[in-house]
C-alpha atoms as a PDB file:
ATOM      1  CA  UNK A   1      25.503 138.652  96.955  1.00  0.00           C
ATOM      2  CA  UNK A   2      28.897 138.627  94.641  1.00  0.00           C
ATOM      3  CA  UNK A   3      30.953 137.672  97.748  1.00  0.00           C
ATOM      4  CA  UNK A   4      28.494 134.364  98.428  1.00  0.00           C
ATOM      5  CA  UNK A   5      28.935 133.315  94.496  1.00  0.00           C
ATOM      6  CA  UNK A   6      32.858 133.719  95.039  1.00  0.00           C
ATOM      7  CA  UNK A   7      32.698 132.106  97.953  1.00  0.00           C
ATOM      8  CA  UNK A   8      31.001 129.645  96.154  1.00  0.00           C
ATOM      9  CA  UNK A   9      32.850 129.256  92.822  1.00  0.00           C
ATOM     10  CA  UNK A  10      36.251 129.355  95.054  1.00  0.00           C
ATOM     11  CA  UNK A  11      34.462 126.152  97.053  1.00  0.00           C
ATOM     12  CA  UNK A  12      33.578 124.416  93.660  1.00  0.00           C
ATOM     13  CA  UNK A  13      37.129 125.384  92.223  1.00  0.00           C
ATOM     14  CA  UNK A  14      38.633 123.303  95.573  1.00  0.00           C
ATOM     15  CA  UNK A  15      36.102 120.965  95.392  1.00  0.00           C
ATOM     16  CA  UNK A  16      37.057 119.525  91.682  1.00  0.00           C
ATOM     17  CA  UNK A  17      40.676 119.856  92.350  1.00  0.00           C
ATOM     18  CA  UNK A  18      40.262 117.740  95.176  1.00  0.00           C
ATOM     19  CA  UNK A  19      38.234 115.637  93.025  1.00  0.00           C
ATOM     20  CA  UNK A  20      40.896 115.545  90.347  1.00  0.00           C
ATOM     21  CA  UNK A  21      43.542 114.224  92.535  1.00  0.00           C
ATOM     22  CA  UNK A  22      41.539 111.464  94.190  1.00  0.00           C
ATOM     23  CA  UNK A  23      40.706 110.377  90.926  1.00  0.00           C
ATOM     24  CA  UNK A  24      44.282 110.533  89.762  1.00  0.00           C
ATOM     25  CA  UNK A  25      45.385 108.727  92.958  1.00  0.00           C
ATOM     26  CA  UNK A  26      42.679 106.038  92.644  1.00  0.00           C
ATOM     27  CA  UNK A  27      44.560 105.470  88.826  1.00  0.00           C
ATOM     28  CA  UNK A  28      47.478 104.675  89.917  1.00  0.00           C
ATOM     29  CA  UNK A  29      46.452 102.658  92.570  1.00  0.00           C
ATOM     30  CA  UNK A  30      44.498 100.810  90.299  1.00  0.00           C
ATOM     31  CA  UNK A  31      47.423 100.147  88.001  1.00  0.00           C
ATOM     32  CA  UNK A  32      50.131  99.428  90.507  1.00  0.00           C
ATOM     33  CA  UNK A  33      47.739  96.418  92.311  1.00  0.00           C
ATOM     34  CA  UNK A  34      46.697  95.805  88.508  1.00  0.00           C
ATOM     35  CA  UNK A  35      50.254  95.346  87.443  1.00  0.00           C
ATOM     36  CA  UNK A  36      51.502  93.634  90.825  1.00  0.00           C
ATOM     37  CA  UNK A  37      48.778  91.173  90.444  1.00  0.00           C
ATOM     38  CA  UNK A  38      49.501  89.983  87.603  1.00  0.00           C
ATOM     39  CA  UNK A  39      52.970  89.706  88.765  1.00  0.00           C
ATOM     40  CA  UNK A  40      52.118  87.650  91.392  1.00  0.00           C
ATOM     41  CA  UNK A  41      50.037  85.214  89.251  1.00  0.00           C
ATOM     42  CA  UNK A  42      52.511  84.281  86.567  1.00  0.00           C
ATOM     43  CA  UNK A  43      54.609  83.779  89.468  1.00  0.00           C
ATOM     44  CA  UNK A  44      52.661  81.207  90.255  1.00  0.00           C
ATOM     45  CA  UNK A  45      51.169  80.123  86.826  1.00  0.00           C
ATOM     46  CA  UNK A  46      53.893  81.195  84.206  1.00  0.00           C
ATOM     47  CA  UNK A  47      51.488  83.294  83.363  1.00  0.00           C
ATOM     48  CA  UNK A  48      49.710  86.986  83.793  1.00  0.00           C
ATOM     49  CA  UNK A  49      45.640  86.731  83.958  1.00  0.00           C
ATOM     50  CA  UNK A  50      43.158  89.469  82.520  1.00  0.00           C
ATOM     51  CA  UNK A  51      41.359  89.030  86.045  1.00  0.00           C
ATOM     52  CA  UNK A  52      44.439  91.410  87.408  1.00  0.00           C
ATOM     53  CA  UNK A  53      42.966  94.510  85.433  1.00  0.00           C
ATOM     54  CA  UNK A  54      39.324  93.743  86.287  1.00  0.00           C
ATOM     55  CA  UNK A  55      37.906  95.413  89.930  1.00  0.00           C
ATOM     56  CA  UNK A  56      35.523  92.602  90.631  1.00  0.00           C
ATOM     57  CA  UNK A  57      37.879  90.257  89.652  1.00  0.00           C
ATOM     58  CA  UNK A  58      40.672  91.656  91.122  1.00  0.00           C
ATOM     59  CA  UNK A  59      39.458  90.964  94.867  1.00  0.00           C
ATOM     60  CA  UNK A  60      38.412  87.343  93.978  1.00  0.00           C
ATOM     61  CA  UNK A  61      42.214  87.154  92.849  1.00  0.00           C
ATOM     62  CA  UNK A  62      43.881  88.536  95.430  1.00  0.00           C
ATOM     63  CA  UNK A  63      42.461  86.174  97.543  1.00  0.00           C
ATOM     64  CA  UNK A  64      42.856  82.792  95.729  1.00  0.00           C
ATOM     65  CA  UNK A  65      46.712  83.966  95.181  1.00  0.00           C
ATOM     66  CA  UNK A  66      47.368  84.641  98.928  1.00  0.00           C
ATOM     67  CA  UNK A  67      45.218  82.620 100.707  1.00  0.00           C
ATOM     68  CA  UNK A  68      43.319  80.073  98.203  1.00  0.00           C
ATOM     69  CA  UNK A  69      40.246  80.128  96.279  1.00  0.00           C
ATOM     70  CA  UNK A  70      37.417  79.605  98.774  1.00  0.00           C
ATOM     71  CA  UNK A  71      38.641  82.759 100.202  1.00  0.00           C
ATOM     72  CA  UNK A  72      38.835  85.138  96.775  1.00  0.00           C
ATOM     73  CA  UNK A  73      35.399  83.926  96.239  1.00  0.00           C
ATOM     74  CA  UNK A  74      34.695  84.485  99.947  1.00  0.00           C
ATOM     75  CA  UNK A  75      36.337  88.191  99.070  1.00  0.00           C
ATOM     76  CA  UNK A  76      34.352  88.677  95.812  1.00  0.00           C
ATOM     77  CA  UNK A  77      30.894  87.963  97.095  1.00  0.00           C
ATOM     78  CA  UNK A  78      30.758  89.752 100.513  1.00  0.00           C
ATOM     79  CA  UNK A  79      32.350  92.798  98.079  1.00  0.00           C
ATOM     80  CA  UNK A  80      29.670  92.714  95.384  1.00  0.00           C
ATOM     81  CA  UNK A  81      27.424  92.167  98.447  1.00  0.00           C
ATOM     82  CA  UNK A  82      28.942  95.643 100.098  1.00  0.00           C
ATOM     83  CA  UNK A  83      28.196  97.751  97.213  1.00  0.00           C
ATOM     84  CA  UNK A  84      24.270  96.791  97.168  1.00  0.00           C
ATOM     85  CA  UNK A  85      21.335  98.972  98.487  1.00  0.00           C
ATOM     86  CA  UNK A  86      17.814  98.226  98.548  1.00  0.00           C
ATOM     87  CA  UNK A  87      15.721 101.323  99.067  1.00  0.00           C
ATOM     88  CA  UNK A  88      18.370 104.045 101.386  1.00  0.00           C
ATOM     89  CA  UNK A  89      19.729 100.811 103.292  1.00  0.00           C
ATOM     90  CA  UNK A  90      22.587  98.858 102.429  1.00  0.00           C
ATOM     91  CA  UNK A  91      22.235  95.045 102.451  1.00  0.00           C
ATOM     92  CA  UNK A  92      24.997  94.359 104.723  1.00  0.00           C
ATOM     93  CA  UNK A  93      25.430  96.042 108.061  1.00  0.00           C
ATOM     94  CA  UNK A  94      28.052  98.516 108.722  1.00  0.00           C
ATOM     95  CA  UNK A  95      30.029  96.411 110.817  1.00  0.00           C
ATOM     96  CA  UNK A  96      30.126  93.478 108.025  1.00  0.00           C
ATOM     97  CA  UNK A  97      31.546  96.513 105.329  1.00  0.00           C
ATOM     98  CA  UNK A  98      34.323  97.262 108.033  1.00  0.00           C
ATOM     99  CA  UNK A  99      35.577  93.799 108.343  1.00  0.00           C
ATOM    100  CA  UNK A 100      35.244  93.376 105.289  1.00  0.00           C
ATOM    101  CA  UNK A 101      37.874  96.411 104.609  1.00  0.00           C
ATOM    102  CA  UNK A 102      40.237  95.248 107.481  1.00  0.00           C
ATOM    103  CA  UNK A 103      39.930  91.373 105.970  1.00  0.00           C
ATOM    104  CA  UNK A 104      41.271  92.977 102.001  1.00  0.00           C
ATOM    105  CA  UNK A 105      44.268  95.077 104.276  1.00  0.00           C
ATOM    106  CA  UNK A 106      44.738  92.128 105.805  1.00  0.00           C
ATOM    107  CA  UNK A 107      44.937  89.510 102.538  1.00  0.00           C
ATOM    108  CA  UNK A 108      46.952  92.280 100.818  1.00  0.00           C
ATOM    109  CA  UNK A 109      49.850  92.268 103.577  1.00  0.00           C
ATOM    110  CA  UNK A 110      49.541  88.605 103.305  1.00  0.00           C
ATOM    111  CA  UNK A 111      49.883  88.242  99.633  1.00  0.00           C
ATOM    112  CA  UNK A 112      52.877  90.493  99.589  1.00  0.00           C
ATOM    113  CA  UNK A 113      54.619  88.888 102.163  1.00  0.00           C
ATOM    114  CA  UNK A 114      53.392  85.363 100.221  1.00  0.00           C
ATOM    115  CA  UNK A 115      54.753  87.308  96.693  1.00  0.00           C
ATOM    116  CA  UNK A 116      58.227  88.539  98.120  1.00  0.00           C
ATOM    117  CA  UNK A 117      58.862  84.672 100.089  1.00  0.00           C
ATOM    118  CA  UNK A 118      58.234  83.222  96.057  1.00  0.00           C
ATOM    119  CA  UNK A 119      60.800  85.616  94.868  1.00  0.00           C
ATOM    120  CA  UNK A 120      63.346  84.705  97.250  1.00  0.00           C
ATOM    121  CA  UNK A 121      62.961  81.445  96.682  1.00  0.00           C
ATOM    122  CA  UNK A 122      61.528  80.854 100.831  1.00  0.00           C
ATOM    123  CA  UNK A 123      58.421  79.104  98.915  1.00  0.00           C
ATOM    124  CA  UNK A 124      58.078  76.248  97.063  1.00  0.00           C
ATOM    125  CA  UNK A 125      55.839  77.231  93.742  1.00  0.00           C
ATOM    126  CA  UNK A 126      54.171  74.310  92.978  1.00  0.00           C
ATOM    127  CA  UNK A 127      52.721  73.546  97.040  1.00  0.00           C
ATOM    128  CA  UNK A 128      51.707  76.974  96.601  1.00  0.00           C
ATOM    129  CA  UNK A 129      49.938  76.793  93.396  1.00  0.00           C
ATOM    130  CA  UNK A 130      48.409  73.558  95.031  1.00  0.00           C
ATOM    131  CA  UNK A 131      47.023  75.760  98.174  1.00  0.00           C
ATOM    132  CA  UNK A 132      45.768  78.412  95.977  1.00  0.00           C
ATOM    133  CA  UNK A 133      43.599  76.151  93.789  1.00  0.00           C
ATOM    134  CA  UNK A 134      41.724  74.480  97.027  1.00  0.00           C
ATOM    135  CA  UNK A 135      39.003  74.833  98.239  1.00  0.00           C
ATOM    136  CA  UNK A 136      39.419  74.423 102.129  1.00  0.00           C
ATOM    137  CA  UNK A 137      40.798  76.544 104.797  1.00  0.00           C
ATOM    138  CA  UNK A 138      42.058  73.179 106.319  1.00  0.00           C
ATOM    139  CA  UNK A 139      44.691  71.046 105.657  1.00  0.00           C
ATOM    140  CA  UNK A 140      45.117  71.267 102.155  1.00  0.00           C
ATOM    141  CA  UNK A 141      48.781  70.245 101.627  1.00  0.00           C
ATOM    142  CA  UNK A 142      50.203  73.574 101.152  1.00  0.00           C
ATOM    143  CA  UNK A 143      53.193  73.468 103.589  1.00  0.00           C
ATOM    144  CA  UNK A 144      51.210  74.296 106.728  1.00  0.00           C
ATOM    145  CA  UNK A 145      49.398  71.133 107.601  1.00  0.00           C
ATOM    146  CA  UNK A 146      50.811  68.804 109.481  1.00  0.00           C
ATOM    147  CA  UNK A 147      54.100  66.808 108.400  1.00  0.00           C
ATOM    148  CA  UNK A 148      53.704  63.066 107.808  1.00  0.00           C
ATOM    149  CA  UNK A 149      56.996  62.409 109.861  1.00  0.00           C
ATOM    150  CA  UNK A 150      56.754  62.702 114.147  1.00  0.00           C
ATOM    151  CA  UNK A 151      59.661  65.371 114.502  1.00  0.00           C
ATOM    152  CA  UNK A 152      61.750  62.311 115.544  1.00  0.00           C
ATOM    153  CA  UNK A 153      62.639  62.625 112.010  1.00  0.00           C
ATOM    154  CA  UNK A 154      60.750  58.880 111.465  1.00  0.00           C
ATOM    155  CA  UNK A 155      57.858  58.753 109.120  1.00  0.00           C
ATOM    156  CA  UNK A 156      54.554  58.514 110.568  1.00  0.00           C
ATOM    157  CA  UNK A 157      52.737  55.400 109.557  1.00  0.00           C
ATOM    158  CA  UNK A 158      49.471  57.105 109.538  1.00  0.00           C
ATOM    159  CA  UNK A 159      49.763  60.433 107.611  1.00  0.00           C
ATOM    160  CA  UNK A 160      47.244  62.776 107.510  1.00  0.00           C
ATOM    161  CA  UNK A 161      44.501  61.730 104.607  1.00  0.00           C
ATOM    162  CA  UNK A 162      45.052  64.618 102.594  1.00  0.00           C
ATOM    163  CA  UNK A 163      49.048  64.291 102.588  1.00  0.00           C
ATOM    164  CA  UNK A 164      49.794  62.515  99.565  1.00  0.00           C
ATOM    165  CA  UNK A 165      52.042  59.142  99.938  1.00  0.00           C
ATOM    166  CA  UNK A 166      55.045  59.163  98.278  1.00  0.00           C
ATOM    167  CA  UNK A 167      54.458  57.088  94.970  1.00  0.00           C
ATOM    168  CA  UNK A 168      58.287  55.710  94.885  1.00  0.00           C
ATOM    169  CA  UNK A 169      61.566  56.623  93.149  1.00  0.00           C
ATOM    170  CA  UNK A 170      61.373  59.478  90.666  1.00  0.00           C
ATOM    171  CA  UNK A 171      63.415  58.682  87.254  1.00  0.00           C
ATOM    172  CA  UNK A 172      66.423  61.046  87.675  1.00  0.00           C
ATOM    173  CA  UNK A 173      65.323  62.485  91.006  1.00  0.00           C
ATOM    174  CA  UNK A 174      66.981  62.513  94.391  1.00  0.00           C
ATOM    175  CA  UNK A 175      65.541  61.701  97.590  1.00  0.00           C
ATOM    176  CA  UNK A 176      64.614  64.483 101.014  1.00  0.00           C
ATOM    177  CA  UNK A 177      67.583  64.297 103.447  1.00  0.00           C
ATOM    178  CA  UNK A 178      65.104  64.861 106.545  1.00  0.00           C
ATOM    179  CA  UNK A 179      62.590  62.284 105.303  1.00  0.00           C
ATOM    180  CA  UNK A 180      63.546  60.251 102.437  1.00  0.00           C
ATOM    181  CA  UNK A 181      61.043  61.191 100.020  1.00  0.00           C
ATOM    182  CA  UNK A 182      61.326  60.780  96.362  1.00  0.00           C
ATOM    183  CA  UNK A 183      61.578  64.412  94.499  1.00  0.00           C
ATOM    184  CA  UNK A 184      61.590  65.618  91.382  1.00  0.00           C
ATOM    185  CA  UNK A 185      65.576  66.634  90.333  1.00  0.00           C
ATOM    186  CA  UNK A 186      64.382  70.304  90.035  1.00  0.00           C
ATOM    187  CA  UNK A 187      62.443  70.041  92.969  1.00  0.00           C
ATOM    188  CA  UNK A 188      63.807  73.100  95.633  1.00  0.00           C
ATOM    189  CA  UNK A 189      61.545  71.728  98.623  1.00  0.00           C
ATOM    190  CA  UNK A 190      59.847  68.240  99.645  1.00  0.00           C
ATOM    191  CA  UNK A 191      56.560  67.285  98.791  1.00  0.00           C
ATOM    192  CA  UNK A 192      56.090  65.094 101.871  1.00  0.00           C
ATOM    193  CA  UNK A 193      57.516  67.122 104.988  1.00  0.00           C
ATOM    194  CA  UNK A 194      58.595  70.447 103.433  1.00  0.00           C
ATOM    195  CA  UNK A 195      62.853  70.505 104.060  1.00  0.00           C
ATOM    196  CA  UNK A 196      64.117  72.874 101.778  1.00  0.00           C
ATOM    197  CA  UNK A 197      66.340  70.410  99.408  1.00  0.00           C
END
């Protein structure tokens, strides 16, 4: 009988160590997505958010940062929606809680790759800010809809709706080389077709 309640107290002993270090692991985690989040956001805001340090929040984030905002709240509600039981059974099938884990891998990857572009300067902020705060997995003027010029490098007379027109000369701007759009004198990419200026 002393051998089974070694045998036992040795399994418990392994058991909270293991605990311990998941638990440790999970910390740090937590704090390095925490702190990169936040990162990311003032980035593209000026500004770090308190959402960054909050779990719930933090999924809705990370997906209105890399993607846009339809998809962090896309992100937040089928999460909440993965943690909830009623009775023994969970509310969403097992299948739904698997995508669901591949989709967040996914958006990560994404919003690194999205984080690192903004560093080096590949990304135009303000388009991006723009895409993050809609609403739409369409064309929602972020860089990856459709140009209003035909390649040719003339100007389409009948842009897309949601591509702004070009309201005219900036004061103290310059103009696009590709297309000829006004731009802001700070301005590092076009607002109409994208050239890097």
């Amino acid at each position: 009988m002393e051998g089974l309640v070694e045998l036992f107290g040795g399994l418990l002993a392994v058991m909270i160590v293991i605990w311990i270090v998941i638990l440790v692991v999970s910390i740090i985690f937590y704090v390095i997505i925490s702190k990169w989040l936040s990162k990311f956001n003032t980035l593209l805001y000026g500004t770090g958010t308190w959402m960054a340090w909050v779990p719930g929040f933090q999924v809705y984030l990370l997906g209105k940062l890399a993607v846009n905002k339809l998809a962090g709240i896309i992100l937040a509600v089928v999460g909440l929606l993965n943690g909830l039981t009623v009775g023994e059974e969970a509310v969403l099938p097992s299948w739904i809680a698997l995508a669901y884990t591949v989709a967040e891998i996914v958006i990560l990857i994404i919003g690194i790759e999205k984080y690192n572009k903004i560093k080096r300067g590949e990304l135009d902020v303000s388009a991006e800010r723009a895409r993050a705060e809609s609403m739409s997995f369409g064309n929602n003027n972020s860089g990856t809809s459709a140009p209003p010029f035909d390649g040719a490098g003339s100007v389409n007379p009948n842009p897309p709706v949601n591509q702004p027109v070009n309201p005219g000369p900036v004061p103290g701007g310059k103009f696009c080389p590709n297309c000829g759009a006004s731009q802001n004198a700070e301005a590092k990419f076009c607002t109409s077709c994208g050239q890097q200026l």
